[in-house]
N, C-alpha and C. Protein backbone atom coordinates (compact mmCIF):
# COMPACT_ATOMS: atom_id res chain seq x y z
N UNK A 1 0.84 -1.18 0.00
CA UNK A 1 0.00 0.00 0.00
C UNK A 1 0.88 1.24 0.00
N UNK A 2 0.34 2.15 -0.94
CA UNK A 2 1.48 3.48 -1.00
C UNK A 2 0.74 4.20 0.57
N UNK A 3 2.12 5.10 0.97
CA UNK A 3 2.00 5.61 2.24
C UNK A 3 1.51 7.44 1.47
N UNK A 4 0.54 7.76 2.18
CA UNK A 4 0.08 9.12 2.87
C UNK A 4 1.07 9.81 2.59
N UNK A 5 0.58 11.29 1.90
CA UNK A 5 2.05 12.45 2.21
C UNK A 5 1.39 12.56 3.26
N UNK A 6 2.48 12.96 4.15
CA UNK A 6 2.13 13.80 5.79
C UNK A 6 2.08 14.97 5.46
N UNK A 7 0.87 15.54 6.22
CA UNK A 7 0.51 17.50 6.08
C UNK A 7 2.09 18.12 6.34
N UNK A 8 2.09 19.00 5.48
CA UNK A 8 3.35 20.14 5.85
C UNK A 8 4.81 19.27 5.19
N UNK A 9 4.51 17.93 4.53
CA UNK A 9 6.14 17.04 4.13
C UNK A 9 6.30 17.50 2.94
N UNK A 10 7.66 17.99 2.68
CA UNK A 10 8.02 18.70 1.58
C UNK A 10 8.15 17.21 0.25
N UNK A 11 7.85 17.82 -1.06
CA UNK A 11 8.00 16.84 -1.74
C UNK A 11 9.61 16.84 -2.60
N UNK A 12 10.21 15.82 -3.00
CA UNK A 12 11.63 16.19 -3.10
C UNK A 12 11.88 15.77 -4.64
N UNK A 13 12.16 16.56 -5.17
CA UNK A 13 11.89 16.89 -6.73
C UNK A 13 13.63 16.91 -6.72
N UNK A 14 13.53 16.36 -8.04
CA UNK A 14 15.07 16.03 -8.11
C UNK A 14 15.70 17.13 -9.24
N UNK A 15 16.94 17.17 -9.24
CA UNK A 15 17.13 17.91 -10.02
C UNK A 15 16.82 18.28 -11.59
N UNK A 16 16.84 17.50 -12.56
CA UNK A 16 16.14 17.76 -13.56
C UNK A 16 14.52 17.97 -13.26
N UNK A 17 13.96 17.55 -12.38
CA UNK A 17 12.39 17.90 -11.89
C UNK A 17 12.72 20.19 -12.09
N UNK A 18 13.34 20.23 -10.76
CA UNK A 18 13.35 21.26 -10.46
C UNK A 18 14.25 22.32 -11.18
N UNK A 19 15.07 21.74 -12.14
CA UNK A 19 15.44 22.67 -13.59
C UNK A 19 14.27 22.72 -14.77
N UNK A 20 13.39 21.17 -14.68
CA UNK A 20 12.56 21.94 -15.64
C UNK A 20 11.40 22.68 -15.58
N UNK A 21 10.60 22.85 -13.77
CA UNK A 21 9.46 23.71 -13.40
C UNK A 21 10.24 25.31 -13.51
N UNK A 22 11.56 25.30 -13.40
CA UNK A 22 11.94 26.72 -13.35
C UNK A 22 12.43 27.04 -14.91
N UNK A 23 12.59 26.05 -15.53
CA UNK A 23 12.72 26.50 -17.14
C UNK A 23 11.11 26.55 -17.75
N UNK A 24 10.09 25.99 -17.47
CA UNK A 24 8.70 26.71 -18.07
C UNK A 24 8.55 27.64 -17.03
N UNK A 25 8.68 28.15 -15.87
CA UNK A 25 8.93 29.17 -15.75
C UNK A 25 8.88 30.33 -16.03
N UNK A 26 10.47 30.25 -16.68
CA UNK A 26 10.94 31.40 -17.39
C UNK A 26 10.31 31.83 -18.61
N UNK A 27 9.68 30.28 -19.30
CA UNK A 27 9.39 30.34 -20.55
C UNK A 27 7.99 31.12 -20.34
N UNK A 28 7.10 31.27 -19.67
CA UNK A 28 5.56 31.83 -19.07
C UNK A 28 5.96 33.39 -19.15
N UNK A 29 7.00 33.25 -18.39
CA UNK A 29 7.28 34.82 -17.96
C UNK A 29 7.91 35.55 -18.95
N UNK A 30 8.59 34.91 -19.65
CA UNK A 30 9.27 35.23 -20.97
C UNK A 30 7.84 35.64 -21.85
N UNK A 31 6.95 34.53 -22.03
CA UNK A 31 5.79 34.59 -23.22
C UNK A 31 4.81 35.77 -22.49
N UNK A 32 4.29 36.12 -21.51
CA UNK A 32 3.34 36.57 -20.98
C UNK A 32 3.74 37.55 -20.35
N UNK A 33 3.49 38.84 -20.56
CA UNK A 33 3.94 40.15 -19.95
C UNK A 33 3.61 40.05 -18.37
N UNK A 34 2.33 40.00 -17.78
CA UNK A 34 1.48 39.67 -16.89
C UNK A 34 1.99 39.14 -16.27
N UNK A 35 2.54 37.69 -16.36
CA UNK A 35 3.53 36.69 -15.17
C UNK A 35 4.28 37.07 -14.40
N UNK A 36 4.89 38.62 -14.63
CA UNK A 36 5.98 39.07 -13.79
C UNK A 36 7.28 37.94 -14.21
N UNK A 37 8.34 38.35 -13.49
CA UNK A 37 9.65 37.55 -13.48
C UNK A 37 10.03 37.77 -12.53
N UNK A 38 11.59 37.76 -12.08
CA UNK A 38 12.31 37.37 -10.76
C UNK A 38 12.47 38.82 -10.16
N UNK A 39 12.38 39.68 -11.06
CA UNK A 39 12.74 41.34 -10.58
C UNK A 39 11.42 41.94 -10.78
N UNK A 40 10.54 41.00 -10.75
CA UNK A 40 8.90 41.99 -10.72
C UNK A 40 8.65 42.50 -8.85
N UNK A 41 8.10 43.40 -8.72
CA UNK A 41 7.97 44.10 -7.41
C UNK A 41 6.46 43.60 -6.97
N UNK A 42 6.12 43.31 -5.85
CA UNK A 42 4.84 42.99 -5.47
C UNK A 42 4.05 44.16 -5.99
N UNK A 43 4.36 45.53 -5.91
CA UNK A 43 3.20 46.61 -6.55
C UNK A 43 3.45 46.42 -7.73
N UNK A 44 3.92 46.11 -8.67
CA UNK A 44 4.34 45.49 -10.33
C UNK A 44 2.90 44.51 -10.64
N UNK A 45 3.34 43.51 -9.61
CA UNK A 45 2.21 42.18 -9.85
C UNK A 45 0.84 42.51 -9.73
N UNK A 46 0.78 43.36 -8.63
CA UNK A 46 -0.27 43.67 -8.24
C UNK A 46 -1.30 45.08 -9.18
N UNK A 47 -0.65 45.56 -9.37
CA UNK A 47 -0.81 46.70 -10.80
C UNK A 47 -1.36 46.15 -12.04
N UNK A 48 -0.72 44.68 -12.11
CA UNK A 48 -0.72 44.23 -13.53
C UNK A 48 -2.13 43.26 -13.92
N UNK A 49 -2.41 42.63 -11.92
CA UNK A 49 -3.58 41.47 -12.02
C UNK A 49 -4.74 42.79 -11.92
N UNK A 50 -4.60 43.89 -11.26
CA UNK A 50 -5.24 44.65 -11.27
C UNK A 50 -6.26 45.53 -12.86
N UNK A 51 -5.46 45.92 -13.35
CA UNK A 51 -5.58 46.36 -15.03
C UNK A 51 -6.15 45.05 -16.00
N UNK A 52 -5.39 43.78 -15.68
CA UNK A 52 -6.26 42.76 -16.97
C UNK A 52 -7.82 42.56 -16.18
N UNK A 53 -8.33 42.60 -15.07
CA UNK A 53 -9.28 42.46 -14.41
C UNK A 53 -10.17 43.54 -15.04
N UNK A 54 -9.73 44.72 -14.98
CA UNK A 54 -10.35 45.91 -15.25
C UNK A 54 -10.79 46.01 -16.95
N UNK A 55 -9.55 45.41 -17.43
CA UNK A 55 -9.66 45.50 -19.16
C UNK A 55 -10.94 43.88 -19.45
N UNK A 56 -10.77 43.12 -18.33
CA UNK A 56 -11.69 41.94 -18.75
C UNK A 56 -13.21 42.53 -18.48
N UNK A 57 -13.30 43.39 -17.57
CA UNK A 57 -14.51 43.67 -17.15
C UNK A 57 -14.79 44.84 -18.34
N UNK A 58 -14.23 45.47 -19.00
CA UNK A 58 -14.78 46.16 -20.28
C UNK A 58 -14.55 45.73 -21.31
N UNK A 59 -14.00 44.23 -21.82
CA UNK A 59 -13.86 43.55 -22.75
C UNK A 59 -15.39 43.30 -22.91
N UNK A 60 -16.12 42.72 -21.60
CA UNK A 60 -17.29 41.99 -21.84
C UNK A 60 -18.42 42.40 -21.65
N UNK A 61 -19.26 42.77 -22.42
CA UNK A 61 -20.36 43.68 -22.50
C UNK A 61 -21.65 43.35 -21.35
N UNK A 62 -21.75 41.53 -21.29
CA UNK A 62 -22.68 41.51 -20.66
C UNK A 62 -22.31 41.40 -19.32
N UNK A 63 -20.96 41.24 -18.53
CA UNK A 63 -20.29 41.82 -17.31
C UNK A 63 -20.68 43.35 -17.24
N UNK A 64 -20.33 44.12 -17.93
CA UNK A 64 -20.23 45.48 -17.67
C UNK A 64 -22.10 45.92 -17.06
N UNK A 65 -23.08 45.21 -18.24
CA UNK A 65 -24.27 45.35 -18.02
C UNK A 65 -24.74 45.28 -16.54
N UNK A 66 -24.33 43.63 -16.27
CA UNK A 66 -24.26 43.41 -14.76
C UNK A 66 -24.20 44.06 -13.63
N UNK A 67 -22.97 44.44 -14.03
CA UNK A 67 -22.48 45.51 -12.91
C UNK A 67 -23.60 46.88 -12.61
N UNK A 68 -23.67 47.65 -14.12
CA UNK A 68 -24.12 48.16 -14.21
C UNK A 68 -25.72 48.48 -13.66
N UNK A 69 -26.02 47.16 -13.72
CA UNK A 69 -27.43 46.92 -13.13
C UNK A 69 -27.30 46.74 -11.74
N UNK A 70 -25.99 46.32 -10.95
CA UNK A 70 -26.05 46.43 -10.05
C UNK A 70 -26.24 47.55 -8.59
N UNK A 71 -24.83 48.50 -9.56
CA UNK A 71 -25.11 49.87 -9.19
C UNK A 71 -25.79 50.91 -9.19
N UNK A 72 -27.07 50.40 -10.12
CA UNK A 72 -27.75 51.25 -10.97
C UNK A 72 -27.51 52.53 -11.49
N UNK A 73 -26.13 52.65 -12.65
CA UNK A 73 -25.58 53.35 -13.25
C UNK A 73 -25.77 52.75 -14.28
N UNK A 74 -25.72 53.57 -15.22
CA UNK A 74 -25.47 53.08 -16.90
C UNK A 74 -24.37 52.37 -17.37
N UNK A 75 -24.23 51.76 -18.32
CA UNK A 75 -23.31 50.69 -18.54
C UNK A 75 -21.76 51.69 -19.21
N UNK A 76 -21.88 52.94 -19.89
CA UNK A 76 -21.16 54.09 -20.35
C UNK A 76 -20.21 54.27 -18.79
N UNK A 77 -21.14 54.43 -18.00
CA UNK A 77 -20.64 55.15 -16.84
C UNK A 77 -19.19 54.37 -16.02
N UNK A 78 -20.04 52.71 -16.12
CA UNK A 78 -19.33 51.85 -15.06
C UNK A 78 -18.19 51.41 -16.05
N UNK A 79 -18.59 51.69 -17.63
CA UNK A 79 -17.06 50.80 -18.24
C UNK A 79 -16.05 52.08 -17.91
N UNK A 80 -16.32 53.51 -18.23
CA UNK A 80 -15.53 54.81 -17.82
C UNK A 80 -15.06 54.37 -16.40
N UNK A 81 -15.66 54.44 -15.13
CA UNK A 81 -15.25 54.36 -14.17
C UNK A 81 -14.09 53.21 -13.72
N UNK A 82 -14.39 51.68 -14.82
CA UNK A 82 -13.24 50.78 -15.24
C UNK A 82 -12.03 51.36 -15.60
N UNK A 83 -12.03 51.89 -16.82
CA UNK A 83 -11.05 52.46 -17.44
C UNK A 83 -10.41 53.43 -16.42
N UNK A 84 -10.64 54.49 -15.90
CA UNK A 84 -10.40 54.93 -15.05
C UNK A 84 -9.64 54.10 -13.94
N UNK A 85 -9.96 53.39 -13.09
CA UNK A 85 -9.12 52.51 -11.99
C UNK A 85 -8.09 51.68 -12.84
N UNK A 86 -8.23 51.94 -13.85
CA UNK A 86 -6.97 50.80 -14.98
C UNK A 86 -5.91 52.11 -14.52
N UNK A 87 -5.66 53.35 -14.43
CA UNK A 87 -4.56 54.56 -14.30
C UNK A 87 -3.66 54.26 -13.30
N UNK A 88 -3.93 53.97 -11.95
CA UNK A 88 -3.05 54.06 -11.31
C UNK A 88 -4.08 53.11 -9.39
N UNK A 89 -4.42 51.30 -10.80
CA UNK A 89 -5.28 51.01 -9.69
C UNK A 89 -4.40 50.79 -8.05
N UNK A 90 -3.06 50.70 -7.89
CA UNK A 90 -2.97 50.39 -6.66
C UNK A 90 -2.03 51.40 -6.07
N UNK A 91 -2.33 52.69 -6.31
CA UNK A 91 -1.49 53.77 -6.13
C UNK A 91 -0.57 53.82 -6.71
N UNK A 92 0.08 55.08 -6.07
CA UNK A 92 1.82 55.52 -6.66
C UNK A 92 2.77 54.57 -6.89
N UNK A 93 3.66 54.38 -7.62
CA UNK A 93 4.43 53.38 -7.30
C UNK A 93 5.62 53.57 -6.48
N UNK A 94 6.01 52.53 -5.66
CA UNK A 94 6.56 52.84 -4.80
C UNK A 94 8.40 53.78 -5.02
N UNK A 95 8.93 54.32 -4.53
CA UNK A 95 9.71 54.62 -4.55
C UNK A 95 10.81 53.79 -4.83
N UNK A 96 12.07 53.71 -5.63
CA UNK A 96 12.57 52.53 -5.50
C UNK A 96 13.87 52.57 -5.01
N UNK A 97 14.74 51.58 -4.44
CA UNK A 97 16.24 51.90 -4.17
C UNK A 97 17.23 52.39 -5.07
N UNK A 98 17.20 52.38 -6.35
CA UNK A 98 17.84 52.80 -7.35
C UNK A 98 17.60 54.45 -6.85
N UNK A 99 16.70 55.02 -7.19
CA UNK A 99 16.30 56.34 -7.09
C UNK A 99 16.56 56.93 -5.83
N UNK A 100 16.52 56.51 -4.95
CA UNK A 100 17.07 57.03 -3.37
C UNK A 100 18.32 57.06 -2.96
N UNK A 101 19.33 56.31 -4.18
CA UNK A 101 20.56 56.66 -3.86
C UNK A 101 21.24 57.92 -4.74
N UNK A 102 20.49 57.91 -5.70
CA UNK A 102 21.04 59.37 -6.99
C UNK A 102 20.75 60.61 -5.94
């Protein structure tokens, strides 16, 4: 009988395992702007899931309607007010260490 993983037991991926989850990887992050990479900033990632959310919700007409019906605003209003939070949905960006030493 195969044994149980135990909660919290790490699984041990051998080396070609764990060269090739980090070579598709690269290849995701390479193909897909969105994925971020190794020097993406949590406000980067977060900026980025932010905006395709915003662009999906005015891609789709009968989402926007939805909404629209929800708030009881016009559908003009709520895709504008989308577009709008696409500018600068998770604030300023942060300051970075490069720039604080010039």
């Amino acid at each position: 009988a195969a044994m149980a993983a135990q909660p919290g037991a790490t699984v041990d991926l051998g080396v070609y395992d764990r060269f090739h989850v980090h070579a598709q990887m690269e290849h995701l992050q390479t193909k897909y702007h969105g994925t971020g990479g190794a020097d993406t900033s949590k406000w980067e990632w977060a900026t980025n899931i932010h905006r395709d959310t915003m662009a999906s919700h005015v891609g789709h007409y009968t989402r926007l309607a939805y909404f629209a019906l929800c708030e009881n605003e016009p559908v003009a209003r709520v895709r504008f007010n989308c577009l709008q939070a696409m500018i600068q949905p998770c604030g300023k960006p942060p300051a970075r260490k490069d720039d604080m030493e010039d």
